[in-house]
Protein backbone atom coordinates (compact mmCIF):
# COMPACT_ATOMS: atom_id res chain seq x y z
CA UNK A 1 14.96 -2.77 -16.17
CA UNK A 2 14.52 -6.28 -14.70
CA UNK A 3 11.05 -7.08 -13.56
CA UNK A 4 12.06 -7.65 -10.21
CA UNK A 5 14.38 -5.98 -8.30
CA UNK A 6 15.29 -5.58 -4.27
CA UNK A 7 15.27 -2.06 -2.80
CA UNK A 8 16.01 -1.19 0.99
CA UNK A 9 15.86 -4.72 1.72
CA UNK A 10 12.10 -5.17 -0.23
CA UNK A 11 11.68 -7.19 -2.65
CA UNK A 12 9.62 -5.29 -5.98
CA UNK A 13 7.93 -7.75 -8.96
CA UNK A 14 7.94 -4.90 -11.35
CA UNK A 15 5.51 -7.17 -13.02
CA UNK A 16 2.67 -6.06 -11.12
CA UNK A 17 3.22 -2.37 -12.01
CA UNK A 18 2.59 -3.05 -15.73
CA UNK A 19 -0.47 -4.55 -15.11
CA UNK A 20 -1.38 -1.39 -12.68
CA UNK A 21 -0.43 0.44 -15.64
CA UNK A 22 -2.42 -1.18 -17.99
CA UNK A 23 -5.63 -1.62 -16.02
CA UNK A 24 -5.82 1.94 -15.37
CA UNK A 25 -3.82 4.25 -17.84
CA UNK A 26 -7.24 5.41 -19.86
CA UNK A 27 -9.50 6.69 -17.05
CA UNK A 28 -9.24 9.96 -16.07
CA UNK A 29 -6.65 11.42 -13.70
CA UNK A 30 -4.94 7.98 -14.24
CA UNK A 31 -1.69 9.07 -13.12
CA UNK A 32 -3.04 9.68 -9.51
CA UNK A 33 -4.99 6.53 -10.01
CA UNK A 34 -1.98 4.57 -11.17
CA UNK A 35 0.29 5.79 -8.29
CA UNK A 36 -2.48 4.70 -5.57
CA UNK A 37 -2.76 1.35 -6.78
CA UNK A 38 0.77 0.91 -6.15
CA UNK A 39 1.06 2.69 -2.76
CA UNK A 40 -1.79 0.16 -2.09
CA UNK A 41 -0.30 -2.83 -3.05
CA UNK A 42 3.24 -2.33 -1.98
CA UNK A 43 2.47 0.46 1.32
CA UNK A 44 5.11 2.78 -0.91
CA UNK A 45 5.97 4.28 -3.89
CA UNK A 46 9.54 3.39 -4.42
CA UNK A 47 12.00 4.69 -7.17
CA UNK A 48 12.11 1.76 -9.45
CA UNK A 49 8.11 1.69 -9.68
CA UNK A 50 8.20 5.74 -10.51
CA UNK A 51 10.64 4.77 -13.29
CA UNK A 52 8.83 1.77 -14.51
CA UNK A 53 5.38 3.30 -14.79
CA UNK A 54 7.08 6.04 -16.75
CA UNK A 55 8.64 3.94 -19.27
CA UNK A 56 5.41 2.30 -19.50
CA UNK A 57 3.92 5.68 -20.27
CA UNK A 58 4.51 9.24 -21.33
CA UNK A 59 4.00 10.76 -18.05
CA UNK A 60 7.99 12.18 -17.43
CA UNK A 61 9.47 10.86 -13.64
CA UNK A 62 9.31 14.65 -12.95
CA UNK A 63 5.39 14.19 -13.34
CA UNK A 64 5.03 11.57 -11.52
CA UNK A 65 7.40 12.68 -8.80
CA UNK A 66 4.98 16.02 -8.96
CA UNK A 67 2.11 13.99 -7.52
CA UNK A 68 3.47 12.55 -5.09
CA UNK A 69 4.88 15.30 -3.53
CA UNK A 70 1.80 17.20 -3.79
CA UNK A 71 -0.22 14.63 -1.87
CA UNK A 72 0.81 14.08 1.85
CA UNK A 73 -0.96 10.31 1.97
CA UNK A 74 1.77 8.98 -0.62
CA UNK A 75 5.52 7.40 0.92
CA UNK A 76 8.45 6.42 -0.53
CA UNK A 77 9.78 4.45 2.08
CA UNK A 78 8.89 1.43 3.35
CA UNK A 79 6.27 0.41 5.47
CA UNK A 80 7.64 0.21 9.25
CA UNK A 81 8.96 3.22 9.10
CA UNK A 82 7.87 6.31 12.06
CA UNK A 83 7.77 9.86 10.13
CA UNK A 84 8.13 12.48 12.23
CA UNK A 85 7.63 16.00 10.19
CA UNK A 86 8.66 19.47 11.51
CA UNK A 87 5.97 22.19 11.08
CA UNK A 88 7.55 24.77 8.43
CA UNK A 89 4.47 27.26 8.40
CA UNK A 90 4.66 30.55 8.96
CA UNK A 91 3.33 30.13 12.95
CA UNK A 92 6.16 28.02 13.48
CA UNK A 93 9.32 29.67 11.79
CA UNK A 94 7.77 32.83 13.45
CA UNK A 95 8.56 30.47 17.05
CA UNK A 96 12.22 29.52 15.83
CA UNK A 97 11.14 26.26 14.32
CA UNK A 98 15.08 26.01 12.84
CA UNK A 99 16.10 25.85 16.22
CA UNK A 100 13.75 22.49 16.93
CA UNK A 101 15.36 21.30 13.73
CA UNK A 102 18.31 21.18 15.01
CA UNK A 103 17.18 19.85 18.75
CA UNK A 104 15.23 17.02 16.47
CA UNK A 105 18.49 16.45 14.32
CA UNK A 106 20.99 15.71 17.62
CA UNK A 107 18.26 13.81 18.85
CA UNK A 108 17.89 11.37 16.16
CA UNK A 109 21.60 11.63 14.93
CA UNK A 110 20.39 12.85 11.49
CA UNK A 111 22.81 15.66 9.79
CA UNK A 112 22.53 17.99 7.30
CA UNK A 113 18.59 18.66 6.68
CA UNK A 114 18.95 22.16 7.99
CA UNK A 115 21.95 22.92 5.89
CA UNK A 116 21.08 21.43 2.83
CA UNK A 117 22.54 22.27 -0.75
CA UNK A 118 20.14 23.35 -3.37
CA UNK A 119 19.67 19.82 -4.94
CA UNK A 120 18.88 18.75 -1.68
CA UNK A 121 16.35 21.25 -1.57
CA UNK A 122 14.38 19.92 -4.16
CA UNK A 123 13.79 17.02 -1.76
CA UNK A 124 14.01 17.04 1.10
CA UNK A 125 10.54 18.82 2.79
CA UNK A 126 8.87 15.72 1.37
CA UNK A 127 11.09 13.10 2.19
CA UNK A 128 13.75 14.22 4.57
CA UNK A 129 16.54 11.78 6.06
CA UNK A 130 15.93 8.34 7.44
CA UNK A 131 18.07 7.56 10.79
CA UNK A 132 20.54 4.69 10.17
CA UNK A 133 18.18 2.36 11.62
CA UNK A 134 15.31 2.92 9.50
CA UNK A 135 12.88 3.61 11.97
CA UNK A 136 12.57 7.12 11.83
CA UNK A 137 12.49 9.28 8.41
CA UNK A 138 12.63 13.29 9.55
CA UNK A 139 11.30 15.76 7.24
CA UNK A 140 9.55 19.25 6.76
CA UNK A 141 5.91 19.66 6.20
CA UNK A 142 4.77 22.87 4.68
CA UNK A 143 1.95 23.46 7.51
CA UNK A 144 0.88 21.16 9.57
CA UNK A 145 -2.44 22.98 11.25
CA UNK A 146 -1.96 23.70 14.50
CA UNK A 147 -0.76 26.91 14.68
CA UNK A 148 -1.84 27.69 18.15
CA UNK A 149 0.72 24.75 19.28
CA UNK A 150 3.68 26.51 17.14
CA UNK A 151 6.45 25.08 17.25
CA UNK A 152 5.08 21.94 16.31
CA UNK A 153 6.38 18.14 15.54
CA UNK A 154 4.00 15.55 14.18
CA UNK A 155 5.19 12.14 14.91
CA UNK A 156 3.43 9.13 12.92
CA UNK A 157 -0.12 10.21 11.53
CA UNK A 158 -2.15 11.74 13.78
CA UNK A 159 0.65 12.55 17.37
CA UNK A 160 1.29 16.32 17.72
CA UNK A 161 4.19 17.54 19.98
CA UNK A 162 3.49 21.16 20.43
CA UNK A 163 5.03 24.54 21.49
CA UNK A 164 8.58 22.65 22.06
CA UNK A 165 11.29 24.69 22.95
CA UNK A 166 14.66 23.34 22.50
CA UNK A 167 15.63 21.76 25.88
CA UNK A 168 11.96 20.05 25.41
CA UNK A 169 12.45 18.26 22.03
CA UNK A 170 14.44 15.48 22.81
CA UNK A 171 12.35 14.04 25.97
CA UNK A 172 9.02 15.03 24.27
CA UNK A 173 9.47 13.33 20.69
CA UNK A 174 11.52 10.43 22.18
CA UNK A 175 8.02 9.88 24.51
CA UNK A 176 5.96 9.97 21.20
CA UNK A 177 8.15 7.94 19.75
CA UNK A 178 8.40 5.29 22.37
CA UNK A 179 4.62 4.99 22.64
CA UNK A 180 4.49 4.63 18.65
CA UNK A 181 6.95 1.58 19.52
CA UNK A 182 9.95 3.44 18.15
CA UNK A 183 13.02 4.56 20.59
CA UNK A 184 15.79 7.24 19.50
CA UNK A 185 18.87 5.82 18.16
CA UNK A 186 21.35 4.71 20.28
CA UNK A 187 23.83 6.44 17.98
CA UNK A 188 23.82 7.61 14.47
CA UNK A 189 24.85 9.74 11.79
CA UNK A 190 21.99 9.60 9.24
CA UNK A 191 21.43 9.05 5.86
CA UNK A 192 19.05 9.83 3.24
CA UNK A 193 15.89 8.17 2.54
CA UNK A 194 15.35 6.67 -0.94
CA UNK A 195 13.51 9.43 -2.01
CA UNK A 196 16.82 11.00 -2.62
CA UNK A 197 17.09 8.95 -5.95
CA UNK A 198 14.70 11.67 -6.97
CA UNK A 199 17.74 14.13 -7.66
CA UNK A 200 16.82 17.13 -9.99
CA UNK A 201 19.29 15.32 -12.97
CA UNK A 202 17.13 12.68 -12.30
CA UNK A 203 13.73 14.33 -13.29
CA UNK A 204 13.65 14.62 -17.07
């Protein structure tokens, strides 16, 4: 692999990952360590560092993808973009959270996420869809915490949209939104966000 390549319109000196690598592969819990020094320098993990660092290694992509799935504070899209992550806990599919999904979905123009196939699956309640824009990446969230606002939407970091019904989800989340400096798309039909690249006969 080159050691720089362009990626969703970024530019990535694969250069600097090897010396991440090598300045931190021998202290303990080094993967983790490893993956934050690059989500620090670059604002994202993207596919080509995952690969690099494990051809650099012997920590398998499927390792590597492990950890940062596991840990909410890691991206693998580009800085810039607004995340906005459906609540999936038990509080909210016991409100009809599938039916905001789909409110959220014709909002933003994004298809499919609800109906996804089983390789999708694998992916997609970290890293969802992106709208064709790139402002907006939608995904699922295991539990977000606020149960007593079920069914909720979390838009950027720290916004909650709570107990949405759905004739409520497109003017609520498009408010968030618009105060985070984000509007809806004017049209769309979605597509997914890089973290697709992570495909289950891509993990080995």
């Amino acid at each position: 692999m080159s050691e720089h390549v362009v990626t969703a319109d970024h530019a990535i000196d694969l250069a600097e990952v090897g010396k991440m690598v090598e300045e931190h592969r021998w202290r303990r819990g080094a993967a983790l360590t490893v993956l934050e020094a690059v989500q620090h320098h670059y604002g994202w993990v993207s596919y080509e560092a995952i690969v690099r660092i494990s051809r650099l290694t012997d920590w398998s992509p499927s390792y590597l993808y492990g950890i940062v799935t596991y840990y909410d504070e890691f991206r693998i899209t580009p800085p810039g973009a607004i995340a906005v992550a459906i609540c999936n806990g038990s509080a909210c599919a016991l409100n009809r959270e599938d039916k905001i999904l789909e409110a959220l979905e014709d909002a933003l123009g994004i298809e499919e996420l609800a109906d996804a196939s089983p390789d999708e699956l694998f992916t997609q309640n970290k890293f969802g869809y992106v709208t064709d824009d790139g402002k907006v990446v939608l995904r699922k969230a295991d539990c977000i915490g606020c149960c007593q606002l079920a069914p909720v939407v979390r838009v950027g970091t720290e916004t909650m949209v709570g107990l949405l019904t759905p004739d409520t989800t497109r003017e609520r989340v498009q408010a968030a939104l618009e105060e985070a400096g984000v509007g809806l798309p004017r049209s769309s039909r979605g597509t997914r966000a890089p973290g697709d690249q992570f495909r289950v006969g891509n993990l080995r």
